[in-house]
N, C-alpha and C. Protein backbone atom coordinates (compact mmCIF):
# COMPACT_ATOMS: atom_id res chain seq x y z
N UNK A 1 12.96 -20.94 23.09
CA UNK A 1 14.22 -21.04 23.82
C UNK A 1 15.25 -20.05 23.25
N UNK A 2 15.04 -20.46 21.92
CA UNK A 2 16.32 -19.07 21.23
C UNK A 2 15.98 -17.83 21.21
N UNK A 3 14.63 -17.53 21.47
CA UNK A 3 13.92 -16.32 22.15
C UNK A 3 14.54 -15.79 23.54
N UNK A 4 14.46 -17.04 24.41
CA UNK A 4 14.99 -16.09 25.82
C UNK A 4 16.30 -15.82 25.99
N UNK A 5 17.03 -16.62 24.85
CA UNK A 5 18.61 -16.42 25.06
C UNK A 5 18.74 -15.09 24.29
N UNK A 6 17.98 -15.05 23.62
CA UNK A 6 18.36 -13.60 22.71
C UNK A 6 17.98 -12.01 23.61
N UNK A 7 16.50 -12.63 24.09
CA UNK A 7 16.06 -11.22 24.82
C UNK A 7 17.33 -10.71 26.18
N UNK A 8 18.01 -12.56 26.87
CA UNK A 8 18.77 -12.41 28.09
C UNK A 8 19.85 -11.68 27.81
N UNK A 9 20.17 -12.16 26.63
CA UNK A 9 21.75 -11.40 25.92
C UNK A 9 21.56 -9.46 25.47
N UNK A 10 20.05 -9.35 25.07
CA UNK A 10 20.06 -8.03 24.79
C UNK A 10 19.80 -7.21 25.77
N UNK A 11 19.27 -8.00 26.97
CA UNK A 11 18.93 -7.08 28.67
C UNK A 11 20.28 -6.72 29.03
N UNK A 12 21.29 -7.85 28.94
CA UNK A 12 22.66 -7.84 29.57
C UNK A 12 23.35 -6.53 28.44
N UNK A 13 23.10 -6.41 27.82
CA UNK A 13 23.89 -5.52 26.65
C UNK A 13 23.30 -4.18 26.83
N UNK A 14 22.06 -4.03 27.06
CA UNK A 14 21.45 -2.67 27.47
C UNK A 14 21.86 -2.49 28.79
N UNK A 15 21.75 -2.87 29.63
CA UNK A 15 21.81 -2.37 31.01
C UNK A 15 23.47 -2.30 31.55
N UNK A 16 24.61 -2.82 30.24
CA UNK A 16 25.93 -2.19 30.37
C UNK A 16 25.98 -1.57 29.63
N UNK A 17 25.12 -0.73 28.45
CA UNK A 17 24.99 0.53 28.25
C UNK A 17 24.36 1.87 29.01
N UNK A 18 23.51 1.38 29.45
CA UNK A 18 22.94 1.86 30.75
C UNK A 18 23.97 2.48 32.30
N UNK A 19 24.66 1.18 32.42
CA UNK A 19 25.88 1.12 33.43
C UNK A 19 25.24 1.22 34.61
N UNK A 20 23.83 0.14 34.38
CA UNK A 20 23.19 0.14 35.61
C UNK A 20 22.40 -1.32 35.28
N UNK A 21 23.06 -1.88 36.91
CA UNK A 21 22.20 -3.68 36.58
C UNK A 21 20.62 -3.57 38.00
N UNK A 22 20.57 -2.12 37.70
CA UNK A 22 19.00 -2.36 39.05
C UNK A 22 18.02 -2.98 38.05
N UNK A 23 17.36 -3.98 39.19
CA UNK A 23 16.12 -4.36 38.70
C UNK A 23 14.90 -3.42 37.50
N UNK A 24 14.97 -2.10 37.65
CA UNK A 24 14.51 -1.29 36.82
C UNK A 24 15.30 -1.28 35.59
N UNK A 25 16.74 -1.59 35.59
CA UNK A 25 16.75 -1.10 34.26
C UNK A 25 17.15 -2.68 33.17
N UNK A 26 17.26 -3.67 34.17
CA UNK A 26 16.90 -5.29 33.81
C UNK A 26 15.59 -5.24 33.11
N UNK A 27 14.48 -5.30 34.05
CA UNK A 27 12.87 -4.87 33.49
C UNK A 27 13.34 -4.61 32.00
N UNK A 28 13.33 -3.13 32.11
CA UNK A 28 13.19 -2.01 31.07
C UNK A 28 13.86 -2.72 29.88
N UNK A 29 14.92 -2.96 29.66
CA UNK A 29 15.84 -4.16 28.88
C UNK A 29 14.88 -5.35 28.06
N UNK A 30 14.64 -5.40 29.19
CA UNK A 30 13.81 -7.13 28.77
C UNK A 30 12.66 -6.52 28.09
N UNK A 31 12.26 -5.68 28.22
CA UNK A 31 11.12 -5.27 27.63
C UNK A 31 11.12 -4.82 26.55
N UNK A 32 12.11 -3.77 26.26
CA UNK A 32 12.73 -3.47 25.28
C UNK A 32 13.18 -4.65 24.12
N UNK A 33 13.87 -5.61 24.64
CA UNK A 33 14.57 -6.82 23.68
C UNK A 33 13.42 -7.09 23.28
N UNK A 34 12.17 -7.74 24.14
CA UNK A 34 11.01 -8.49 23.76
C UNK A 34 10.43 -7.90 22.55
N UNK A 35 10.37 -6.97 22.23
CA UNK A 35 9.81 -5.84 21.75
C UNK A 35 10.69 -5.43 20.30
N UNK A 36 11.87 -5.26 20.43
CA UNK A 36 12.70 -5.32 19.29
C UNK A 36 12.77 -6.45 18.65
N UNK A 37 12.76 -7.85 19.30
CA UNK A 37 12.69 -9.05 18.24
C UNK A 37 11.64 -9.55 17.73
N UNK A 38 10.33 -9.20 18.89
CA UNK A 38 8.90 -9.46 18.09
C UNK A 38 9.03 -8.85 17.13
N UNK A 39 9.28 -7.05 16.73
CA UNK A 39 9.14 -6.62 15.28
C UNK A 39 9.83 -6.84 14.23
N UNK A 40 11.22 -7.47 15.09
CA UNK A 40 12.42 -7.74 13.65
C UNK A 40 12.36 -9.06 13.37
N UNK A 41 11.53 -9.96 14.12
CA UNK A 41 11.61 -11.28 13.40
C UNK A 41 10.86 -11.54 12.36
N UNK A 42 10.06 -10.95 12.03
CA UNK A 42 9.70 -11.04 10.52
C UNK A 42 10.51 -10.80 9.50
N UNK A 43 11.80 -9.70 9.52
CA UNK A 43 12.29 -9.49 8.55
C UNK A 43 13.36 -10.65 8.19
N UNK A 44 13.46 -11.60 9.15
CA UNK A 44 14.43 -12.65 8.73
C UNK A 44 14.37 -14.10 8.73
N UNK A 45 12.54 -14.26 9.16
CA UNK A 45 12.21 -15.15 8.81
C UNK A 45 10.61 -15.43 7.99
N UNK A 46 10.82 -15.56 6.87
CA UNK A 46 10.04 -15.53 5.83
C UNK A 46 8.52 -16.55 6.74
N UNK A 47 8.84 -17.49 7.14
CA UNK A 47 7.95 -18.24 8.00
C UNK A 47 6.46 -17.60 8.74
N UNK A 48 6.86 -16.63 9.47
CA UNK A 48 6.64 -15.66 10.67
C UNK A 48 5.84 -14.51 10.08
N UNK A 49 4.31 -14.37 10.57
CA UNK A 49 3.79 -13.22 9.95
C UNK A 49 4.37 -11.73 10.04
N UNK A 50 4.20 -10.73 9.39
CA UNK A 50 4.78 -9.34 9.70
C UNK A 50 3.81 -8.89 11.00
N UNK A 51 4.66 -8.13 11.62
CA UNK A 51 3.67 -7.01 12.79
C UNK A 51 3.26 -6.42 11.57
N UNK A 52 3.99 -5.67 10.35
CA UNK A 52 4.02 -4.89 9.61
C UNK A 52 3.10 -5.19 8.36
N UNK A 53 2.21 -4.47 7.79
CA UNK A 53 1.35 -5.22 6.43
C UNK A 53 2.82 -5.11 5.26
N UNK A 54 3.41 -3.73 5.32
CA UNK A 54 4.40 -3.60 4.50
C UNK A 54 5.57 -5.06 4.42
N UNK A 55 6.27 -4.97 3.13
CA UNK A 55 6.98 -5.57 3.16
C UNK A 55 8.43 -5.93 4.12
N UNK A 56 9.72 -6.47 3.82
CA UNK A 56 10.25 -6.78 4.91
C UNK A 56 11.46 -5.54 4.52
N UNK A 57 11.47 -4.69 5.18
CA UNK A 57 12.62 -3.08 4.78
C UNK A 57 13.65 -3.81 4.75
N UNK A 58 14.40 -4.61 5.75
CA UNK A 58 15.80 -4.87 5.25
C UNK A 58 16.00 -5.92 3.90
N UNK A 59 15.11 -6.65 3.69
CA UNK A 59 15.57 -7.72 2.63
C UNK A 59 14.95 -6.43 1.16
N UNK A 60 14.22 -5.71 1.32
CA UNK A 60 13.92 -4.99 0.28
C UNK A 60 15.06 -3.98 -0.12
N UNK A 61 15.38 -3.14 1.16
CA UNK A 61 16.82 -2.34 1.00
C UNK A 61 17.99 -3.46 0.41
N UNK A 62 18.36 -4.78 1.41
CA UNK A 62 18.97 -5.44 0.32
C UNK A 62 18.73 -5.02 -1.04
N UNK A 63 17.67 -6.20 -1.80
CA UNK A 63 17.29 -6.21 -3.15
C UNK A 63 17.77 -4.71 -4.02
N UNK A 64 17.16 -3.89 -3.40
CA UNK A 64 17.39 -1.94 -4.06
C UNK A 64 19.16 -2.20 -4.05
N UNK A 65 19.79 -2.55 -3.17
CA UNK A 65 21.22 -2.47 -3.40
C UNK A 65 22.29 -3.29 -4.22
N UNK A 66 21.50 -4.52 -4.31
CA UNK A 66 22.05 -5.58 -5.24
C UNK A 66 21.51 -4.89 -6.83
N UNK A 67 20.32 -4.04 -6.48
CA UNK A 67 19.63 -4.25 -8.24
C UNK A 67 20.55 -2.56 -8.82
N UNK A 68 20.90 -1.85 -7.53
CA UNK A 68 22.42 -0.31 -8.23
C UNK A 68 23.49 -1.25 -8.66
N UNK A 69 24.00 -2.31 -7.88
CA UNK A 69 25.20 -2.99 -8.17
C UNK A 69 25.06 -3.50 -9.49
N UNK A 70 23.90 -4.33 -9.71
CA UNK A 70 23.95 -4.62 -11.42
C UNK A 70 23.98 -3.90 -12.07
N UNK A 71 23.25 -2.56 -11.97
CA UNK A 71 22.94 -1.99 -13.16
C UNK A 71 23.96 -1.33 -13.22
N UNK A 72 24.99 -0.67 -12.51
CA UNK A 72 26.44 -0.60 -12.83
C UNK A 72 27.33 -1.13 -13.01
N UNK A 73 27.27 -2.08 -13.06
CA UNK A 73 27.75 -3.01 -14.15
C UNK A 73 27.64 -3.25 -14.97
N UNK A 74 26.46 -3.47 -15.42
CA UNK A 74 26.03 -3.79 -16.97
C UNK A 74 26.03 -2.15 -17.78
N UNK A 75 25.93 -1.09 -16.93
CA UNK A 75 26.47 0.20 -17.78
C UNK A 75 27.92 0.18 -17.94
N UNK A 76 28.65 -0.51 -16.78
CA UNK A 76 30.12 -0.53 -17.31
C UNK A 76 30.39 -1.59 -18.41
N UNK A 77 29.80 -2.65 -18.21
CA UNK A 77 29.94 -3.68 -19.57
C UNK A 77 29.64 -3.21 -20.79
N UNK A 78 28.33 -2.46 -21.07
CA UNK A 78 27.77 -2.34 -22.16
C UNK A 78 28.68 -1.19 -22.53
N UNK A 79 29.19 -0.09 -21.73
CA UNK A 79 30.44 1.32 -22.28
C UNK A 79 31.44 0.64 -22.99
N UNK A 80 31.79 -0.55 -22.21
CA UNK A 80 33.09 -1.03 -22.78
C UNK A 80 33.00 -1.66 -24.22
N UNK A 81 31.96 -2.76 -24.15
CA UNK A 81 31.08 -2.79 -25.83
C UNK A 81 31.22 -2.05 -26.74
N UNK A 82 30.71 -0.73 -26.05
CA UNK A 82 30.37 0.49 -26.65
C UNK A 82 32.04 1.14 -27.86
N UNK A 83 32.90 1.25 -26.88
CA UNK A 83 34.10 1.28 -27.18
C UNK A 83 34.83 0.40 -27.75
N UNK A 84 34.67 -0.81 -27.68
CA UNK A 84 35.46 -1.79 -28.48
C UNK A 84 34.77 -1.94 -30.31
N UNK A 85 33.51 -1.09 -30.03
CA UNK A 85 32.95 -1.05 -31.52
C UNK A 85 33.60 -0.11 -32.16
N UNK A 86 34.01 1.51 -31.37
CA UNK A 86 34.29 2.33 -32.03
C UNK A 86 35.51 2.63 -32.59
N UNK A 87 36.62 1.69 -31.58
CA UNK A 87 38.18 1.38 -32.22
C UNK A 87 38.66 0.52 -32.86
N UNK A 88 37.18 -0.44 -33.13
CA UNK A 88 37.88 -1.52 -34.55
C UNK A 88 37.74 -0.53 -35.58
N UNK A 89 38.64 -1.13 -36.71
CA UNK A 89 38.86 -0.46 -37.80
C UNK A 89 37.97 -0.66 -38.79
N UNK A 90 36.99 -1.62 -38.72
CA UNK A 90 35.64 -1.67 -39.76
C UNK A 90 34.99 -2.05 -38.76
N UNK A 91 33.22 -1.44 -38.76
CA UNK A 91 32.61 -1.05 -38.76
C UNK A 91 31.74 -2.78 -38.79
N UNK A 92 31.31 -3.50 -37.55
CA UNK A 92 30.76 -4.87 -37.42
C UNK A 92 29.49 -4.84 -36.85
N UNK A 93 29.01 -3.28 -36.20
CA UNK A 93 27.63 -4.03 -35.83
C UNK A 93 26.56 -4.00 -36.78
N UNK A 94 25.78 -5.15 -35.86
CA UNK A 94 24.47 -5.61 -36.21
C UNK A 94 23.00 -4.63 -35.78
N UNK A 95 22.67 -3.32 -35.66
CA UNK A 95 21.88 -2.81 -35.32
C UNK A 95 20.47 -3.36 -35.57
N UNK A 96 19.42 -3.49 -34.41
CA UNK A 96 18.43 -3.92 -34.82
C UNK A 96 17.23 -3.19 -33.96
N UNK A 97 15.73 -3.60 -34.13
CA UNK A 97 14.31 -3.00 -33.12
C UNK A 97 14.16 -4.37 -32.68
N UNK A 98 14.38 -5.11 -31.71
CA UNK A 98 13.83 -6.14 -31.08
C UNK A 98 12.51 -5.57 -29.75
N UNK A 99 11.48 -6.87 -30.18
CA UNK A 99 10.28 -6.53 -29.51
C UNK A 99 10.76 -7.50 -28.02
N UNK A 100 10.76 -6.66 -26.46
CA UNK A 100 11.46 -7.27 -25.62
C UNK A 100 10.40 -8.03 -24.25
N UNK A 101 9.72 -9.38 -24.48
CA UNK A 101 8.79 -9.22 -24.17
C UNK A 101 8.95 -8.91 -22.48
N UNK A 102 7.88 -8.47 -21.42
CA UNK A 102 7.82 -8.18 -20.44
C UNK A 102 7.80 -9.13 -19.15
N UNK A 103 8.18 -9.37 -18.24
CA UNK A 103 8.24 -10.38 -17.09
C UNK A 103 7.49 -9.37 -15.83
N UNK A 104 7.99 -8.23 -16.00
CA UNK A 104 7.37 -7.28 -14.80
C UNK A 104 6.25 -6.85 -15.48
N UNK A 105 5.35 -6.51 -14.41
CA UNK A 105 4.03 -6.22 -14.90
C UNK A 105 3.66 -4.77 -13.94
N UNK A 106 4.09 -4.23 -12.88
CA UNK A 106 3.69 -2.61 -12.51
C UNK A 106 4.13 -1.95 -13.32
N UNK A 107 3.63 -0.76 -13.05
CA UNK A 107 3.87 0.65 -13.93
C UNK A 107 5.15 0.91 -13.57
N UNK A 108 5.47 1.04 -12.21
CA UNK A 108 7.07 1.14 -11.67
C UNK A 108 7.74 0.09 -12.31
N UNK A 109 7.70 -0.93 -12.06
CA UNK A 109 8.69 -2.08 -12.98
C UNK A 109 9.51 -1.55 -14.13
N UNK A 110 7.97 -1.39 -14.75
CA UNK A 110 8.17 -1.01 -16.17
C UNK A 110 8.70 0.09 -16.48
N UNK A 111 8.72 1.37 -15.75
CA UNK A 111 8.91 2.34 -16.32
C UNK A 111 10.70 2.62 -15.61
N UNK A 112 11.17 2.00 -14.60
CA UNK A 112 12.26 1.47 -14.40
C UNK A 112 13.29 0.80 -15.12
N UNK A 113 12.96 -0.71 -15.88
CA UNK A 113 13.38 -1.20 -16.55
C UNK A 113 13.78 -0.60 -17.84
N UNK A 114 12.39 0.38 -18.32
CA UNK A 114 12.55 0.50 -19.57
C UNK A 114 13.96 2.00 -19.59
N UNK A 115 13.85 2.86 -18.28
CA UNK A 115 14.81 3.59 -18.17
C UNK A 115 16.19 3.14 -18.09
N UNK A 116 16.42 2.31 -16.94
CA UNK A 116 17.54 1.78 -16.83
C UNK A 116 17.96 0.56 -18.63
N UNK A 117 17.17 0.74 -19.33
CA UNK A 117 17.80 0.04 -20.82
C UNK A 117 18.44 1.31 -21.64
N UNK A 118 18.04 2.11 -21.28
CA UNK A 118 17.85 3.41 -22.00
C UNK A 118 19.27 4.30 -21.64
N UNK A 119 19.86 4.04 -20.28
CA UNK A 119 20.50 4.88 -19.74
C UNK A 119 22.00 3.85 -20.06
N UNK A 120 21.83 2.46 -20.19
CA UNK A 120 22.96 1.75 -20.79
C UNK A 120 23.44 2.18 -22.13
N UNK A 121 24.69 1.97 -22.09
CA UNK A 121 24.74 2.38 -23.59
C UNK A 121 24.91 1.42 -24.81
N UNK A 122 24.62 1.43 -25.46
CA UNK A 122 24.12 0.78 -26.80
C UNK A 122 23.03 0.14 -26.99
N UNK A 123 21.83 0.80 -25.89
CA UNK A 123 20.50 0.26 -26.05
C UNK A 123 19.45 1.46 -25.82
N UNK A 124 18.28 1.39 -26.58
CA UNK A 124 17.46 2.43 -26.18
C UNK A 124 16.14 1.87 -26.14
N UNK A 125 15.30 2.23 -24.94
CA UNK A 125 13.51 1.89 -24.75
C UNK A 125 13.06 2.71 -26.37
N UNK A 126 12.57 2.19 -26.57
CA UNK A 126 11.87 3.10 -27.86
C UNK A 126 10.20 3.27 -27.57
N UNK A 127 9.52 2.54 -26.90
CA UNK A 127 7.83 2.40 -26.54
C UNK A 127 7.60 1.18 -26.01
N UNK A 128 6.50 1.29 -25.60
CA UNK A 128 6.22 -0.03 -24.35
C UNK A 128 4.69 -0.07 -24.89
N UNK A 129 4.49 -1.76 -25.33
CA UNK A 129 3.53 -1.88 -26.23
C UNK A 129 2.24 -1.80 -25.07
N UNK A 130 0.90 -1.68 -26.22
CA UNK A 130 -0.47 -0.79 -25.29
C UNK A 130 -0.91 -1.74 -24.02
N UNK A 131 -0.53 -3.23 -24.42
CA UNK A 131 -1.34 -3.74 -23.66
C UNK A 131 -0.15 -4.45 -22.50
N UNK A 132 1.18 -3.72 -22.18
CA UNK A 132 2.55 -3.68 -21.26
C UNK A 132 2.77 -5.20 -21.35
N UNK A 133 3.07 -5.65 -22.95
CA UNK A 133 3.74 -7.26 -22.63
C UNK A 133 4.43 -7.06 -23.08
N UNK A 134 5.07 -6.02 -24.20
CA UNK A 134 6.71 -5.92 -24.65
C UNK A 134 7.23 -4.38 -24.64
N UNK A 135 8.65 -4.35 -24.31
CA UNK A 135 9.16 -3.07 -24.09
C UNK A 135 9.81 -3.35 -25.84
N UNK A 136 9.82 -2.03 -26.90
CA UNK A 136 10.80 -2.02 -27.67
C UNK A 136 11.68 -1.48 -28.10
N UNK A 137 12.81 -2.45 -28.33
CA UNK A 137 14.01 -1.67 -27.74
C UNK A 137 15.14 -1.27 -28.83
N UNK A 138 15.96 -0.58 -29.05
CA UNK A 138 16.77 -0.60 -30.34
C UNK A 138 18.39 -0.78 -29.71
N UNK A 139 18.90 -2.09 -30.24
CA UNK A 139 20.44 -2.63 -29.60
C UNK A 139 21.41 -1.97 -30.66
N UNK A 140 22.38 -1.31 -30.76
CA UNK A 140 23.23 -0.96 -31.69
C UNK A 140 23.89 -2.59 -32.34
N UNK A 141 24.04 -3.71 -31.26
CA UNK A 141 24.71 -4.57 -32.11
C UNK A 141 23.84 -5.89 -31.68
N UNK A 142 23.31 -7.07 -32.09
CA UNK A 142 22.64 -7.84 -31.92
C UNK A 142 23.62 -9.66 -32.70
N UNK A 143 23.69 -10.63 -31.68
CA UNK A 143 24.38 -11.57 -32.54
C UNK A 143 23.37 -12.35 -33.08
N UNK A 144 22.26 -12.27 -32.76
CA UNK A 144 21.48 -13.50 -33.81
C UNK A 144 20.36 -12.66 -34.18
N UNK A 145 19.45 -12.96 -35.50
CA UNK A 145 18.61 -12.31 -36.10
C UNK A 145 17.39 -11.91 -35.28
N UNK A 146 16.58 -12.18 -34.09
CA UNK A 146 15.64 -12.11 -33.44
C UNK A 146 15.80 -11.61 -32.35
N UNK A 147 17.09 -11.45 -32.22
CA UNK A 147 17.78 -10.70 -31.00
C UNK A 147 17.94 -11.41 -29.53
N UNK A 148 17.70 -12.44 -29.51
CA UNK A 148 17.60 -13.35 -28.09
C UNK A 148 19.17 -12.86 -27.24
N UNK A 149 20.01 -12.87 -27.81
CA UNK A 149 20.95 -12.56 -27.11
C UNK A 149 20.80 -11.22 -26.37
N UNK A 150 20.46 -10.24 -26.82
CA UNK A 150 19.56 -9.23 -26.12
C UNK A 150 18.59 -9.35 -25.16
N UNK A 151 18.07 -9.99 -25.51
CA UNK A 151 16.91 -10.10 -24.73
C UNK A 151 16.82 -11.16 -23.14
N UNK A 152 17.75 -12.07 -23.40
CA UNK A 152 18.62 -13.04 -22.91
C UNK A 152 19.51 -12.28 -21.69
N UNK A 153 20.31 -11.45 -22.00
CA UNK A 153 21.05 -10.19 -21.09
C UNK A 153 20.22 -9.21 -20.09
N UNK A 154 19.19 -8.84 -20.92
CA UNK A 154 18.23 -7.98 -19.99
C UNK A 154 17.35 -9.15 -18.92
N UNK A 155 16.74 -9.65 -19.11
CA UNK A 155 16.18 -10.96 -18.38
C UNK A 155 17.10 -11.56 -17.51
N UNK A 156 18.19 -11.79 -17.89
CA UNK A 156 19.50 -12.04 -16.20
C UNK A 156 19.90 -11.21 -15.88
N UNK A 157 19.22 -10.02 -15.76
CA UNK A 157 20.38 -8.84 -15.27
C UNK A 157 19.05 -8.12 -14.25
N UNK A 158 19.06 -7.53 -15.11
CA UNK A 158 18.08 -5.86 -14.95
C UNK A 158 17.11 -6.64 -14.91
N UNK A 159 15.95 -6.72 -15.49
CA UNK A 159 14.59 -7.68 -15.16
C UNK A 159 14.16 -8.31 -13.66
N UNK A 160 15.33 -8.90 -13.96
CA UNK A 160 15.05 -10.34 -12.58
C UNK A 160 15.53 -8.85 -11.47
N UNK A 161 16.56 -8.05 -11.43
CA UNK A 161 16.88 -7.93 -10.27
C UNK A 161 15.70 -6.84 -9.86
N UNK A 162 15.26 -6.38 -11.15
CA UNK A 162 13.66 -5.52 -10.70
C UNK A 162 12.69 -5.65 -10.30
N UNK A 163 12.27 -7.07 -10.79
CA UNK A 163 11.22 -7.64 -10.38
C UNK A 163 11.61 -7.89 -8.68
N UNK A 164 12.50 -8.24 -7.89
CA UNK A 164 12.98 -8.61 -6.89
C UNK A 164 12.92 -7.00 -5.76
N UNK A 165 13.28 -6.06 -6.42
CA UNK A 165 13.68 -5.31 -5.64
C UNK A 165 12.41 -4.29 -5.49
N UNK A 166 11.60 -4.36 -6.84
CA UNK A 166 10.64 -2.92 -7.29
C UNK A 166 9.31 -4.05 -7.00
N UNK A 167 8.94 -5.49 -7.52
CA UNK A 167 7.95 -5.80 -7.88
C UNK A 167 7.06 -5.97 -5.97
N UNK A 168 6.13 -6.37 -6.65
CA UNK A 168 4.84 -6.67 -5.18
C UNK A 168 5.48 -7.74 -4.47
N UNK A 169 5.15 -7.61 -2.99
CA UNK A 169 5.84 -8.56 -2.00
C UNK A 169 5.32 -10.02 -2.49
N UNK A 170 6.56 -11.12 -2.52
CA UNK A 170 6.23 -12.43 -2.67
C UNK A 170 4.82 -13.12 -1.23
């Protein structure tokens, strides 16, 4: 039912772009709508098989746009860090090598994540262990000895929004 109201509403919308209501270009409309919502209803309802084997482009373009928005952020958070270390007047961080274990498992994931740690500032990828279960990483300042608070930050941020945006379709 919410099918024919949608295709009726998109015939009526084409054919006053058209600026023609003949039976030909009604048809043509309807055919057209039928045709545009069979392929786009997969992308907005998870339910509904794809026409497409690929994943769903708009919720993925989402994800890619939410996962620039974090990571500029957390480069603006971590600069500002960065700076509030270098204008105290003694000298407080905690520099450490924390081993960061892995949640993403592709080569893209990984080689993503481990860039985007790298390109923040006050953190660097240092190697990504042989068998890809920990990235390791060097934090200029760390608040607890094992580094969880590090590791804790990357895992709600960058991680999750990679796995979401880069990893294999759910």
């Amino acid at each position: 039912m919410v099918t024919l109201v949608r295709v009726l509403l998109m015939t009526l919308v084409w054919a006053a772009l058209q600026a023609s209501f003949s039976p030909g270009t009604l048809l043509l409309g309807a055919l057209f709508s039928w045709v545009i919502l069979r392929i786009c209803r997969p992308l907005f309802n998870r339910d509904e098989p794809s026409v497409f084997p690929a994943s769903r482009p708009l919720r993925r373009m989402w994800r890619n746009l939410v996962l620039i928005v974090v990571f500029v952020r957390e480069v603006v958070l971590s600069a500002l860090q960065v700076v509030w270390y270098v204008i105290q007047p003694t000298l407080t961080i905690r520099p450490a090598v924390i081993e960061y274990p892995l949640n993403v498992q592709t080569d893209r994931e990984i080689t993503v994540l481990a860039n985007m740690i790298s390109l923040t500032p006050g953190t660097l990828s240092l190697d990504v262990a042989p068998d890809r279960s920990a990235i390791y990483i060097h934090a200029i300042s760390v608040s607890t000895p094992d580094g969880q608070d590090v590791i804790d930050g990357i895992k709600g941020s960058l991680e999750k929004h990679i796995s979401r945006a880069l990893g294999p379709p759910a």
